[in-house]
Structures are given as C-alpha cells and as structure tokens.
C-alpha atoms as a PDB file:
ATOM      1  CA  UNK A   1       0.000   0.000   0.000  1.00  0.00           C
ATOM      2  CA  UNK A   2       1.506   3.378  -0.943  1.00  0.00           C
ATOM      3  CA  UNK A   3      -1.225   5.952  -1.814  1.00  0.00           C
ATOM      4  CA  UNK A   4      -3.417   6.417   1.187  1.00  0.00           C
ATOM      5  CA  UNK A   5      -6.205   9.813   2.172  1.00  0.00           C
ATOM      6  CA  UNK A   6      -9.022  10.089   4.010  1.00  0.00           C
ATOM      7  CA  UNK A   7     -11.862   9.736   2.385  1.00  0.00           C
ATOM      8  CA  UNK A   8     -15.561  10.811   3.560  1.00  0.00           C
ATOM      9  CA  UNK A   9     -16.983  12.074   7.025  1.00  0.00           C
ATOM     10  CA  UNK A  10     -17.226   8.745   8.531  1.00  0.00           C
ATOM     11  CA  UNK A  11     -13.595   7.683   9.327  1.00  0.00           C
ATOM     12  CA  UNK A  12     -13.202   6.120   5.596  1.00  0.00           C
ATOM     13  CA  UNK A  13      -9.893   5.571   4.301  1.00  0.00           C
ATOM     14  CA  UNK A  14      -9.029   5.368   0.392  1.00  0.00           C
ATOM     15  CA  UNK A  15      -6.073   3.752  -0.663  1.00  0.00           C
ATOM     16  CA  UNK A  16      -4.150   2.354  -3.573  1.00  0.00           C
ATOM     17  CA  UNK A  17      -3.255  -1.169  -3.007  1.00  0.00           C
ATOM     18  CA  UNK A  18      -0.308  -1.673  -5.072  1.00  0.00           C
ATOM     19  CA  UNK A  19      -0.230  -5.671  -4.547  1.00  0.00           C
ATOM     20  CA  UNK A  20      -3.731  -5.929  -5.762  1.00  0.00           C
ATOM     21  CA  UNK A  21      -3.697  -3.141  -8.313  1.00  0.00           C
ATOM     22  CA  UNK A  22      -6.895  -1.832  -7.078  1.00  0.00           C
ATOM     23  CA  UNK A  23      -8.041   1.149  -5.750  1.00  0.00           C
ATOM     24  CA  UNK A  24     -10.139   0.346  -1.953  1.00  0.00           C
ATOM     25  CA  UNK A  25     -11.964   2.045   0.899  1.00  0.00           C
ATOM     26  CA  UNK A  26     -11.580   1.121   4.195  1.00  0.00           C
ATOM     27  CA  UNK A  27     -14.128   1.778   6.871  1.00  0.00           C
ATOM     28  CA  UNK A  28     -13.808   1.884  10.580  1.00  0.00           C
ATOM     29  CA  UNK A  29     -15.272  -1.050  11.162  1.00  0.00           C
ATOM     30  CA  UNK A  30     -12.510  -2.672   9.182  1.00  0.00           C
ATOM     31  CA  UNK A  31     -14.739  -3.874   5.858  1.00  0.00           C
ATOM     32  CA  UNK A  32     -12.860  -2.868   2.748  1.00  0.00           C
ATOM     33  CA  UNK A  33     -14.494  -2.348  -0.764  1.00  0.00           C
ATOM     34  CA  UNK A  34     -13.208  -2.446  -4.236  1.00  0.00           C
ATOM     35  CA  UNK A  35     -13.773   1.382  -5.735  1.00  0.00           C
ATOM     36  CA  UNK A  36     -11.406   0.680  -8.860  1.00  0.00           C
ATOM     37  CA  UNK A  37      -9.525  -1.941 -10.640  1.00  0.00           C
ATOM     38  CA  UNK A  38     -10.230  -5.154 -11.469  1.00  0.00           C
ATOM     39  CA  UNK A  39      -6.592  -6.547  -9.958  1.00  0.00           C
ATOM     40  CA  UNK A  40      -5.021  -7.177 -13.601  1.00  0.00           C
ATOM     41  CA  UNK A  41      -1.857  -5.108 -14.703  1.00  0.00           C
ATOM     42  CA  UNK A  42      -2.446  -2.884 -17.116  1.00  0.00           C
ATOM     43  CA  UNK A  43      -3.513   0.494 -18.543  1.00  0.00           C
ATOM     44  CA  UNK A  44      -7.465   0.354 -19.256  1.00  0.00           C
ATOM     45  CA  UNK A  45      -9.899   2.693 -18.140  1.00  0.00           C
ATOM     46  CA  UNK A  46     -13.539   3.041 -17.705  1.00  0.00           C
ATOM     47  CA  UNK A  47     -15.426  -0.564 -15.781  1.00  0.00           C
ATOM     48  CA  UNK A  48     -12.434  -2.573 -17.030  1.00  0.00           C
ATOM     49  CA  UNK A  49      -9.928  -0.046 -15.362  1.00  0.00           C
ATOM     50  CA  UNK A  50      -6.470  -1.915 -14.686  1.00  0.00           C
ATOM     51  CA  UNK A  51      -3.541  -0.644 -13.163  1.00  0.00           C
ATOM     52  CA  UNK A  52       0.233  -0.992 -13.255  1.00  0.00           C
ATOM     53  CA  UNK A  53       1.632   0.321 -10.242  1.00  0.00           C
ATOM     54  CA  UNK A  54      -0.884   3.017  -8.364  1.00  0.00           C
ATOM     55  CA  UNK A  55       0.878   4.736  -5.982  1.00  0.00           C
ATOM     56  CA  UNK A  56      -0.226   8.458  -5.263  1.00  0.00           C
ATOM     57  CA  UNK A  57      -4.706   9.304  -4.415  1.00  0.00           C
ATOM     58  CA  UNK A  58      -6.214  12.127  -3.486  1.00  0.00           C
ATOM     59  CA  UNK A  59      -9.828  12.865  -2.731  1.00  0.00           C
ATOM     60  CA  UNK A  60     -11.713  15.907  -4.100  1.00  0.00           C
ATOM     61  CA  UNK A  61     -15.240  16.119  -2.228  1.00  0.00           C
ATOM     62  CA  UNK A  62     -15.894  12.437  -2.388  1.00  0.00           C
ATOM     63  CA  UNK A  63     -16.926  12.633  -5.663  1.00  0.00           C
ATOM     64  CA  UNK A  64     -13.265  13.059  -7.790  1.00  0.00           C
ATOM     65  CA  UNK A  65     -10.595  10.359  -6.990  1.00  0.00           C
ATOM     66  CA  UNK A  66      -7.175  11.441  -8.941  1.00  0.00           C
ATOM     67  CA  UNK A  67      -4.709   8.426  -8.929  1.00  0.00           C
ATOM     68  CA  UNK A  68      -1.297   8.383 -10.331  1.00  0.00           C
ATOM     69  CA  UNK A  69       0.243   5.189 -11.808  1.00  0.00           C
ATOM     70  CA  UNK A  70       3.585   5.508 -11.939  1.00  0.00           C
ATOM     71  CA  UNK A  71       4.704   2.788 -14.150  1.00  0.00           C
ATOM     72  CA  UNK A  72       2.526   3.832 -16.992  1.00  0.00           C
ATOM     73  CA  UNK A  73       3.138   7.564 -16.306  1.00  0.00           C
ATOM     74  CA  UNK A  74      -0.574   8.366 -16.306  1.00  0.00           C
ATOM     75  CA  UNK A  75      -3.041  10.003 -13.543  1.00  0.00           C
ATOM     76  CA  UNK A  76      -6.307   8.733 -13.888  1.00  0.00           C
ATOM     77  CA  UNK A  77      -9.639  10.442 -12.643  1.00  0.00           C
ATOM     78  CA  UNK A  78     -12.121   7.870 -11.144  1.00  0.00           C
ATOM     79  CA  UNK A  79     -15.643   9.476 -11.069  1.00  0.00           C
ATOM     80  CA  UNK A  80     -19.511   8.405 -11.014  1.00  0.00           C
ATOM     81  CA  UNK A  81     -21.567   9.396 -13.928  1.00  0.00           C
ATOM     82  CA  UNK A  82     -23.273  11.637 -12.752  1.00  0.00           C
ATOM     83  CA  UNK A  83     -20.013  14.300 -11.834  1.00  0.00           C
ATOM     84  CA  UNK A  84     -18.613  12.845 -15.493  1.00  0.00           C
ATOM     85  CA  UNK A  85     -22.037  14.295 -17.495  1.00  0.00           C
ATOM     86  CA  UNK A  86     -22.121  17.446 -15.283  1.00  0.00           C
ATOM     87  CA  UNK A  87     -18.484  18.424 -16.002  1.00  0.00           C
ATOM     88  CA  UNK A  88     -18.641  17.991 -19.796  1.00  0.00           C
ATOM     89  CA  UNK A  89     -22.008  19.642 -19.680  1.00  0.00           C
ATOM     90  CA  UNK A  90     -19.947  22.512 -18.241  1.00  0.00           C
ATOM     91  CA  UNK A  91     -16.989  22.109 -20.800  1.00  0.00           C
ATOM     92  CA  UNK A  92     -19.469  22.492 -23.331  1.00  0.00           C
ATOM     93  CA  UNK A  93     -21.106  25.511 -21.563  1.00  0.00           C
ATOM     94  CA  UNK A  94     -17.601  27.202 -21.740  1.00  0.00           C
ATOM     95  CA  UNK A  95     -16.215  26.191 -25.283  1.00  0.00           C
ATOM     96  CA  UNK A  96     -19.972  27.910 -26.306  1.00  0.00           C
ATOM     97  CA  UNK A  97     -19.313  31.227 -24.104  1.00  0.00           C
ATOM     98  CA  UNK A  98     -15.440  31.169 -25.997  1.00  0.00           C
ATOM     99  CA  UNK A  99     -16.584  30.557 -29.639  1.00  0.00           C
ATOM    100  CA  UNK A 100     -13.810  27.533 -29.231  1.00  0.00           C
ATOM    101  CA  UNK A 101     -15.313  24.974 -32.236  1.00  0.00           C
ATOM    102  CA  UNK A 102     -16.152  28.023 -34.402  1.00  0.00           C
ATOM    103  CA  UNK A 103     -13.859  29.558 -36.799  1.00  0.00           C
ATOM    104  CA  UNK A 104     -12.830  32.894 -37.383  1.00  0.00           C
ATOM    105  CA  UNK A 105     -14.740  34.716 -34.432  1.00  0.00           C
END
C-alpha cells in the first residue's frame, strides 16, 4: 500500500493497493471495498480499469478520486456518472461562451 487519504466524514480511508492493483476504501469497522480496478496489470480505463503500479490518491469532495500510476506515467480520474455528465455539460457551456469549435470569431 503506498497511496493512502481520508476519504468521507465517517472515518473512511481510500487507498491504492499496489499488490492488488486496485483502488479500496476502508471503513472503521474494518470492511474494505473495491472502488477501482479489477486486480489485472495494465492500462485500461472506464469498468475494465487496470492498473500498473498506483501509488499516489487524493480525494476531491468524495466525488473526484485522482490516482497516479507511476509505471505507466498516467493520472487517472475515477468518477460516477453523474459528476462525469455534469463536467462535460460545463466544458461544453464554456467552449460555447469562448466561440472555441467556431472559426474565425
């Protein structure tokens, strides 16, 4: 285990479990869940995420997990749908206040 934060207002701890390649939560009344990774090596993302070697976490409002794996050289962000949909809605909202995907304005 290298990566480790605390996660939650209940005591929670998230950490990445570099044995298992998986990203867990551990409550305080010691039950641990799977939040990422399906314990293969690798570099896939999305329900089939794999990791190589996650080592650094951190937490934004319980909603955002950002996870580096260092042997890939990649951070991944591991999100529900729901915060996924809201911040591309909000991309979008900005590349259409910028003129971004039209020309010459």
């Amino acid at each position: 285990m290298r990566g480790i934060a605390p996660f939650g207002d209940k005591g929670e701890t998230i950490f990445a479990d570099l044995g298992s390649r998986q990203v867990k939560i551990a409550s305080m009344n010691g039950n641990v869940q799977v939040v990422a990774g399906v314990g293969e090596e690798g570099n896939n993302d999305g329900t089939q995420a794999s990791f190589s070697q996650p080592m650094g976490i951190c937490v934004e409002s319980k909603k955002n997990i950002l996870l580096t794996d260092a042997q890939v050289g990649a951070n991944k962000l591991i999100t529900d749908a729901g915060c996924a949909v809201k911040s591309l809605e909000n991309l979008g909202t900005l590349y259409q206040a910028f003129s971004v995907h039209q020309k010459h304005k």
